[in-house]
Protein backbone atom coordinates (compact mmCIF):
# COMPACT_ATOMS: atom_id res chain seq x y z
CA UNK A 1 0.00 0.00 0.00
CA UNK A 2 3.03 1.92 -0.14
CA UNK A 3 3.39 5.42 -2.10
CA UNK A 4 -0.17 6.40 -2.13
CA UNK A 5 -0.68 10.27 -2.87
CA UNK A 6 -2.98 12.50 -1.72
CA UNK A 7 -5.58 12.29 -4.30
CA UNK A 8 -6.15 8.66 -3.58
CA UNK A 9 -6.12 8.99 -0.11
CA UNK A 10 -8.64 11.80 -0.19
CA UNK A 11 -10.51 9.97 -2.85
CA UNK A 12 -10.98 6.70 -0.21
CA UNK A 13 -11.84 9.23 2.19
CA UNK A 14 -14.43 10.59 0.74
CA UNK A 15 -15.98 6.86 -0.16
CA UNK A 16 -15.72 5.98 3.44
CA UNK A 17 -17.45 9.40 4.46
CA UNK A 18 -20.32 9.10 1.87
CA UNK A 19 -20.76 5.78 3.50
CA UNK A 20 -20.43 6.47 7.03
CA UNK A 21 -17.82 4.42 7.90
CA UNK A 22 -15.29 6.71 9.00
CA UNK A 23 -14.32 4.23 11.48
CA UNK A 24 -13.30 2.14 9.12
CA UNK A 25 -9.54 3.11 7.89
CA UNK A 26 -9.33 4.10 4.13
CA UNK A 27 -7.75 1.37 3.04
CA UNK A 28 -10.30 -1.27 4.10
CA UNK A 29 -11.73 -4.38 2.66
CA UNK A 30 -15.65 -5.37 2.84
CA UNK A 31 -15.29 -8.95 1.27
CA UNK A 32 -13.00 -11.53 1.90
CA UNK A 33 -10.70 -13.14 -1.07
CA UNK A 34 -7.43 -15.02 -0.43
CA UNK A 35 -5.47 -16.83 -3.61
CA UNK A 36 -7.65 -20.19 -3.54
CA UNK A 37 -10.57 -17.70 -4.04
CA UNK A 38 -9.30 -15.45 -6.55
CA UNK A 39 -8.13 -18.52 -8.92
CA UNK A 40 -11.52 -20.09 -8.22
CA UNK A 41 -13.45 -16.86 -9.12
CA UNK A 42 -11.29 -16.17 -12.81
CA UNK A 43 -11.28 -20.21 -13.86
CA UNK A 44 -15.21 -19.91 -13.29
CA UNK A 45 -15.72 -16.83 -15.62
CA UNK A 46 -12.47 -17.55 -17.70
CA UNK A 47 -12.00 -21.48 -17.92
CA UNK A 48 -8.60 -21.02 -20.14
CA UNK A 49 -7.07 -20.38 -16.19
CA UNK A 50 -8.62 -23.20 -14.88
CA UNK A 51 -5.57 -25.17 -12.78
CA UNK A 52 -3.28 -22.18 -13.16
CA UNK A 53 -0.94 -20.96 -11.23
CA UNK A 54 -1.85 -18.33 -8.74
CA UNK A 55 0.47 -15.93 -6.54
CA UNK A 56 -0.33 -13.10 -4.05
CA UNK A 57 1.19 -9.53 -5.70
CA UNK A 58 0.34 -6.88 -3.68
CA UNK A 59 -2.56 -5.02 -1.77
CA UNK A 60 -3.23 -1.33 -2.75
CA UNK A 61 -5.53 0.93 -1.58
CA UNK A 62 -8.35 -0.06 -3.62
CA UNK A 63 -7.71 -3.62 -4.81
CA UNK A 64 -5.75 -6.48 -4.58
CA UNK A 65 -3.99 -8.64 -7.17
CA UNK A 66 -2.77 -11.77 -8.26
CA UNK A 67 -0.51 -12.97 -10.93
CA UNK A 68 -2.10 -15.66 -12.59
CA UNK A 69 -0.17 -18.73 -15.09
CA UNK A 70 2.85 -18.47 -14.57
CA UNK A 71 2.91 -14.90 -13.56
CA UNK A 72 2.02 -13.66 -17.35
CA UNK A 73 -1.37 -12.23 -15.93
CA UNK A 74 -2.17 -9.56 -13.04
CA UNK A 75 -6.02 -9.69 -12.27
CA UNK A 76 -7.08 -6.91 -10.26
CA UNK A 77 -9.78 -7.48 -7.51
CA UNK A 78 -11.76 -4.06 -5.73
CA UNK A 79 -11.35 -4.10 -2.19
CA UNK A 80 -14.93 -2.14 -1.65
CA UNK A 81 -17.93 -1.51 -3.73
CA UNK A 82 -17.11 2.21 -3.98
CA UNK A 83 -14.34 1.19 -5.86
CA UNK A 84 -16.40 -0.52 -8.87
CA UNK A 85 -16.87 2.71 -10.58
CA UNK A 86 -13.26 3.42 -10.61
CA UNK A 87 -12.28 0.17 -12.38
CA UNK A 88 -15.23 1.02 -14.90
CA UNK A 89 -13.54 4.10 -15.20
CA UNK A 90 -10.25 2.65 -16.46
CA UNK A 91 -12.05 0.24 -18.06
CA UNK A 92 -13.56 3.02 -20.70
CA UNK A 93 -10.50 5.35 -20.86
CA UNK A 94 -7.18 3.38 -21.11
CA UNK A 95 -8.17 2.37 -24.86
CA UNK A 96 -7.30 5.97 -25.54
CA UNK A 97 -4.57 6.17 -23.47
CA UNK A 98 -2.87 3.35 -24.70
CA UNK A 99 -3.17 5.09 -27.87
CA UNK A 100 -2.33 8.25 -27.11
CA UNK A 101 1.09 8.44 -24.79
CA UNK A 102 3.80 6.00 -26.69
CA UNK A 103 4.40 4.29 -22.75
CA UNK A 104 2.11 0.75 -22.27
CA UNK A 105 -0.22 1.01 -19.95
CA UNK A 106 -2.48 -2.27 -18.58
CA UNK A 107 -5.06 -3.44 -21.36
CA UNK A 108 -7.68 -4.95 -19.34
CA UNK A 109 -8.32 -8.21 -21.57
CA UNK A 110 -10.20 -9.69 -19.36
CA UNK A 111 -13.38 -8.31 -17.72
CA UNK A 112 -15.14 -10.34 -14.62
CA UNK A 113 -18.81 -10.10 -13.75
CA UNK A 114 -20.02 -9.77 -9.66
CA UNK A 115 -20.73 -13.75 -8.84
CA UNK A 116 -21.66 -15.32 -5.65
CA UNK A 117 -18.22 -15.94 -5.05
CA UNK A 118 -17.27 -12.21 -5.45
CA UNK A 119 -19.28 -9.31 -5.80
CA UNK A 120 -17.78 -6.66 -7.93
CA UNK A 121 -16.51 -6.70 -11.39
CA UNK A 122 -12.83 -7.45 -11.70
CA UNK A 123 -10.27 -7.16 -14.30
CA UNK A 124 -6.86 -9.08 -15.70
CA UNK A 125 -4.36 -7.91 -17.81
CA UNK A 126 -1.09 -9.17 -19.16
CA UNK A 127 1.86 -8.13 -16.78
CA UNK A 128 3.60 -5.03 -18.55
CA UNK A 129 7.16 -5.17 -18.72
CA UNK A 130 9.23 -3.35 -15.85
CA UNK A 131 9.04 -2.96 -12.77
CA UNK A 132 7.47 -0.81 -10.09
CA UNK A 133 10.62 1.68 -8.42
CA UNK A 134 11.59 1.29 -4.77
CA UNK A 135 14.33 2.49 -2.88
CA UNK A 136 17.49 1.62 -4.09
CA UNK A 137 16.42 0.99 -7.87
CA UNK A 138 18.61 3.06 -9.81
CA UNK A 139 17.03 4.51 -12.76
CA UNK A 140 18.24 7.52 -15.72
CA UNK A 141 17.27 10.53 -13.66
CA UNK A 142 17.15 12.78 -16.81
CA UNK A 143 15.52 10.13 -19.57
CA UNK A 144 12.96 8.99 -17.28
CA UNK A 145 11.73 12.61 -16.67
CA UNK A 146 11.99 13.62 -20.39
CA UNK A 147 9.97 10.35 -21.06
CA UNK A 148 7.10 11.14 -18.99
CA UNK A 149 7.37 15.13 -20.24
CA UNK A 150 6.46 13.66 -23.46
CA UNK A 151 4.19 10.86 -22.16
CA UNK A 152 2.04 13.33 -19.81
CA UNK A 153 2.26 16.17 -22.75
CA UNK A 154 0.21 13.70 -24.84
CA UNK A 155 -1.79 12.59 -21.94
CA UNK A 156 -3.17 16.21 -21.47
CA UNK A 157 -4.27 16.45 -25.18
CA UNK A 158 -6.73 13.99 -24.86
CA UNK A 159 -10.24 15.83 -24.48
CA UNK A 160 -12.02 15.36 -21.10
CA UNK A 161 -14.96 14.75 -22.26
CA UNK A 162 -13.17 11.26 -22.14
CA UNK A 163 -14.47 11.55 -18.43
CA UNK A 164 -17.99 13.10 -18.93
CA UNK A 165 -19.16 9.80 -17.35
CA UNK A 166 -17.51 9.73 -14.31
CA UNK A 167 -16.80 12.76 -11.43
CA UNK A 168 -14.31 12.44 -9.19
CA UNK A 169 -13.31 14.40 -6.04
CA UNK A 170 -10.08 14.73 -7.48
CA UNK A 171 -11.14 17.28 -9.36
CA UNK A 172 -11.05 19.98 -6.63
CA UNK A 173 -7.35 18.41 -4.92
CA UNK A 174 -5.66 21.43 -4.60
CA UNK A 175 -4.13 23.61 -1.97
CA UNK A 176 -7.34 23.84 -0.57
CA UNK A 177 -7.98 20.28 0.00
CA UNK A 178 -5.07 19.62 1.18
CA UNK A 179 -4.83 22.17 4.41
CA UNK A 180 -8.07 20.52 5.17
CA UNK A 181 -6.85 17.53 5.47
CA UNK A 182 -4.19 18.15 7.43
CA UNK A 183 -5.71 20.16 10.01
CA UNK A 184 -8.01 17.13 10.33
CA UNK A 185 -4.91 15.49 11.34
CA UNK A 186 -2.56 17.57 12.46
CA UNK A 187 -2.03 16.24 15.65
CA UNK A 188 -0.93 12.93 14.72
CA UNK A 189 1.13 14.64 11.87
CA UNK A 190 3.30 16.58 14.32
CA UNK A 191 3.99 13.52 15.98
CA UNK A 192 5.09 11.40 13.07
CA UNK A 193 7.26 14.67 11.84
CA UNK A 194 11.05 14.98 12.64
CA UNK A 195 10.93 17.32 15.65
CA UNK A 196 13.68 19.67 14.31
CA UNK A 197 11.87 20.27 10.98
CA UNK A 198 8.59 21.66 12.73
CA UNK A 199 9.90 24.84 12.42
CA UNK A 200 10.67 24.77 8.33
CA UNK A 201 6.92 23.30 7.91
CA UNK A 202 4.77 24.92 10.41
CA UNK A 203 4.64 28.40 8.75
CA UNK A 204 2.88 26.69 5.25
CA UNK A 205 0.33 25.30 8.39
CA UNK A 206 -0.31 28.30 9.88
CA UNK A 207 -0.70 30.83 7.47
CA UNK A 208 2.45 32.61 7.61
CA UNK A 209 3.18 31.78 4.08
CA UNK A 210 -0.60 32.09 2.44
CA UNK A 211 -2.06 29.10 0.73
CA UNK A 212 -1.50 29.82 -3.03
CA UNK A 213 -5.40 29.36 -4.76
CA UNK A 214 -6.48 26.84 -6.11
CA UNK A 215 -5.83 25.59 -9.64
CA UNK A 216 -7.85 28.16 -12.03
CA UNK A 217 -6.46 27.37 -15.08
CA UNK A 218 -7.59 24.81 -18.23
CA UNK A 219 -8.17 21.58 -16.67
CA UNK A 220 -6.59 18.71 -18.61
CA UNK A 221 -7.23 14.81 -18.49
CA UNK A 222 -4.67 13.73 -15.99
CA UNK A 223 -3.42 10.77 -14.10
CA UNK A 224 -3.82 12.17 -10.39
CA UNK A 225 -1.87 8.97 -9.12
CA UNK A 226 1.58 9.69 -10.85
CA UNK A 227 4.44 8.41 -8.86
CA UNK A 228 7.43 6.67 -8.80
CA UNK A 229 5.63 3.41 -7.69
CA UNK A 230 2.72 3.53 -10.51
CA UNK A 231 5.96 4.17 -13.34
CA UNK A 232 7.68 0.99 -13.92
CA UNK A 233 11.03 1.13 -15.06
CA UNK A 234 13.35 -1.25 -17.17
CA UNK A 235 15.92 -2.46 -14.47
CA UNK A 236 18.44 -2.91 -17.64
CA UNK A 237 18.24 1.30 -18.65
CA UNK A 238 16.47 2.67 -16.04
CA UNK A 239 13.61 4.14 -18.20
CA UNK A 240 10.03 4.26 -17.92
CA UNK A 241 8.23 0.92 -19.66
CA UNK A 242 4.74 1.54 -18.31
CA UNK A 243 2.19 3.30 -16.12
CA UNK A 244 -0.23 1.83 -14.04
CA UNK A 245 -2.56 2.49 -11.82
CA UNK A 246 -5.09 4.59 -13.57
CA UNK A 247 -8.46 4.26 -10.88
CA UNK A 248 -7.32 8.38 -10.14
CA UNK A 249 -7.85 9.53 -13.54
CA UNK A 250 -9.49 12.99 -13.50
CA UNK A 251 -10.00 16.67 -15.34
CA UNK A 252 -7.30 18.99 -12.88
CA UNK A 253 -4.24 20.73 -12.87
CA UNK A 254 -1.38 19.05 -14.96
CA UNK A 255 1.21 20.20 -12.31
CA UNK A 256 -0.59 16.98 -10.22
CA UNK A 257 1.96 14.78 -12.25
CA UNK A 258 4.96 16.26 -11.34
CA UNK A 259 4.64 16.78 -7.46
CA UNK A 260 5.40 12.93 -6.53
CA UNK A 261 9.08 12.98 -8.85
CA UNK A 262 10.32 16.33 -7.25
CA UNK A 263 9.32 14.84 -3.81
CA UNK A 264 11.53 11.58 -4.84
CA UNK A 265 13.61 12.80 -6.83
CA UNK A 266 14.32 15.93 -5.78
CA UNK A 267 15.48 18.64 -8.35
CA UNK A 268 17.29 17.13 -10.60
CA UNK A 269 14.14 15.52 -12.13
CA UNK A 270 12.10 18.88 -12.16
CA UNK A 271 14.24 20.09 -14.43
CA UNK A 272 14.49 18.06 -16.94
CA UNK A 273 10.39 17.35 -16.67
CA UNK A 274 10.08 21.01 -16.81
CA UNK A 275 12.25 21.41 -20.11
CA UNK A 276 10.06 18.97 -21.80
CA UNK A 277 6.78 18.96 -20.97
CA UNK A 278 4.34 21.60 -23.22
CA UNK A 279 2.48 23.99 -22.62
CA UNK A 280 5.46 25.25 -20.90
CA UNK A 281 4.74 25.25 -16.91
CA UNK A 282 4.72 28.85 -15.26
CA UNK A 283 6.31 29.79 -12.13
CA UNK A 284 2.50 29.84 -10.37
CA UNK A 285 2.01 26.30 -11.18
CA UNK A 286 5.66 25.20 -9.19
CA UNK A 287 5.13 27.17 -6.76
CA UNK A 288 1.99 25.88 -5.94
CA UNK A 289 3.87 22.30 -6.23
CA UNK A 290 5.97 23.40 -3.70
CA UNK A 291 3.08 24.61 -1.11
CA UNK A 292 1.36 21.56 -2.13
CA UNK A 293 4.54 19.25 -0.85
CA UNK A 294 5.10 21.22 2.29
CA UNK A 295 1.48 20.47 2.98
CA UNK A 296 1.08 17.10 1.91
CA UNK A 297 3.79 14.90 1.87
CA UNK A 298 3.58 15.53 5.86
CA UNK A 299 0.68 13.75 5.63
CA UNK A 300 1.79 11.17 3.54
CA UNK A 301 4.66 10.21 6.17
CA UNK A 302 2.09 10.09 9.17
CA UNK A 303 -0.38 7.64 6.72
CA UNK A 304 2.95 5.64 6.47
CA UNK A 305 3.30 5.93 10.05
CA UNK A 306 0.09 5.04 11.20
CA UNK A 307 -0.49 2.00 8.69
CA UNK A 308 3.06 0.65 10.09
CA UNK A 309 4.04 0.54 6.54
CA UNK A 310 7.87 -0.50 5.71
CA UNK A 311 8.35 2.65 4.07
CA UNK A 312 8.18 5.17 6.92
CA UNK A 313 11.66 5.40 6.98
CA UNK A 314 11.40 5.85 3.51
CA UNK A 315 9.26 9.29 4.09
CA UNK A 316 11.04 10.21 7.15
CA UNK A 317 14.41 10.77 4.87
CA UNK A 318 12.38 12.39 1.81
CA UNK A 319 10.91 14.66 4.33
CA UNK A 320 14.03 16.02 5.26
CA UNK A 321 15.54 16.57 1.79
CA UNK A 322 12.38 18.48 0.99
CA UNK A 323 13.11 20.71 4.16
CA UNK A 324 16.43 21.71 2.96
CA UNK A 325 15.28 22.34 -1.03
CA UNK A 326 11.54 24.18 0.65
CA UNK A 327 13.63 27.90 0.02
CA UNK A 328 14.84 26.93 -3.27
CA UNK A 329 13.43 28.60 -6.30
CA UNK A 330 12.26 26.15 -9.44
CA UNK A 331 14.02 26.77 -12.33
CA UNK A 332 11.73 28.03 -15.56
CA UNK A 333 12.40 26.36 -18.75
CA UNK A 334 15.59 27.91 -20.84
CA UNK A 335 15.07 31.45 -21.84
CA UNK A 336 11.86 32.21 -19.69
CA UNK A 337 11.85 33.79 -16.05
């Protein structure tokens, strides 16, 4: 469940809220499904799986998945009903995509029906080459972020109206959204903070350095979820093979897919994303980045925290390398300022 950004968590959120089961942590489950399950569920619906292999991937916050034969297969199980519409979601628009950014993305091949073994649709794909980054994984810095300046330029030329069928509370995530999430939390955020860094964060908290407003700008089709651990790379070159993860996929502010890099990546990625991706950015839309980060990525570290998830430490360093860049300017593409 690692690497989740704010738009996903606010997204679950807001599920659990319109159901009221704020008790309930985002991230929950209302059905049970373990592997014996899962392979019994696809063989009924798809009997070319029938005796195949079966292995536990991962759990996100919205679904769970298997590989399936011999690993050549991910299927991709909802964790709640309010996730259904989201897989219906990427079930209509990755088509396009695929079409549309020259980076593979997951074409969902196979499409389950709710049974009285599971309840919600599900979907299975064939595993895309790469894989996800993690600590430690080198990868090419400067191609991977002139990549996905390309990949995201052509992303945000594909009309919204791609989307007319679906809303999403993404929409709104902005600076906004994001102070009001972590005053709903702050508490718990100081706590999971590095004491000496308070003082670099608290002023974007507290007012002393305004909230920038919200995005006001065109809207473009976006990915909402881009991050390091929804890119995955070639572990030969280092460079971006596909994107997953699309269940975020909304009509916002195109400055949503660079916040997660500079917060891993730090500077050196900016850059180059910034050089490549069209319409050029402005200086608004990084600074707004930046607020964003100082806001958010606080929060990420005390989700990590709180979920006991193995990359708290993870957050705990990142958080500290943002502290010490939070007072540097971002650089405007050559020959603007």
């Amino acid at each position: 469940m690692s690497g989740r950004s704010g738009g996903a968590i606010w997204r679950s959120l807001r599920g659990c809220c319109s159901r009221n089961v704020m008790s309930q942590p985002p991230w929950y489950a209302d059905r049970f499904l373990d592997a014996e399950l899962a392979l019994r569920v696809v063989a009924s619906q798809f009997p070319a799986f029938a005796g195949a292999t079966i292995d536990y991937l991962a759990r996100g916050y919205d679904n769970d998945c298997y590989l399936v034969g011999e690993g050549e297969w991910i299927f991709r199980f909802p964790r709640r009903k309010n996730v259904v519409p989201w897989i219906e979601k990427e079930i209509a628009l990755l088509p396009a995509v695929a079409e549309q950014i020259g980076i593979a993305v997951p074409r969902f091949d196979y499409v389950g029906k709710p049974s009285a073994d599971f309840p919600y649709p599900f979907v299975g794909y064939r595993k895309l080459p790469g894989e996800p980054w993690k600590p430690g994984v080198k990868i090419d810095i400067e191609g991977s972020a002139k990549r996905l300046a390309e990949a995201m330029t052509k992303l945000h030329e594909l009309p919204p109206s791609l989307l007319q069928n679906w809303t999403s509370p993404n929409d709104d995530w902005g600076p906004a959204e994001m102070m009001l999430e972590l005053h709903s939390n702050l508490d718990k955020v100081r706590k999971a903070m590095p004491p000496d860094l308070l003082s670099t964060f608290e002023p974007y908290w507290d007012g002393r350095i305004p909230a920038p407003p919200n995005f006001e700008g065109e809207r473009k089709l976006i990915h909402y979820d881009l991050s390091p651990e929804h890119v995955l790379f070639d572990p030969q070159t280092g460079l971006p093979t596909g994107i997953i993860d699309w269940a975020d996929a909304g009509v916002g502010d195109p400055i949503h897919e660079l916040g997660a890099f500079e917060y891993n990546f730090g500077r050196a990625y900016t850059e180059v994303y910034v050089e490549n991706y069209r319409p050029r950015l402005t200086q608004e839309s990084l600074d707004r980045m930046r607020f964003q980060l100082m806001v958010h990525a606080p929060v990420w570290l005390m989700y990590a925290k709180q979920n006991e998830e193995a990359d708290y430490e993870k957050h705990w360093g990142l958080i500290r390398k943002l502290a010490g860049a939070s007072s540097r300017k971002f650089p405007l593409p050559s020959g603007e300022g």
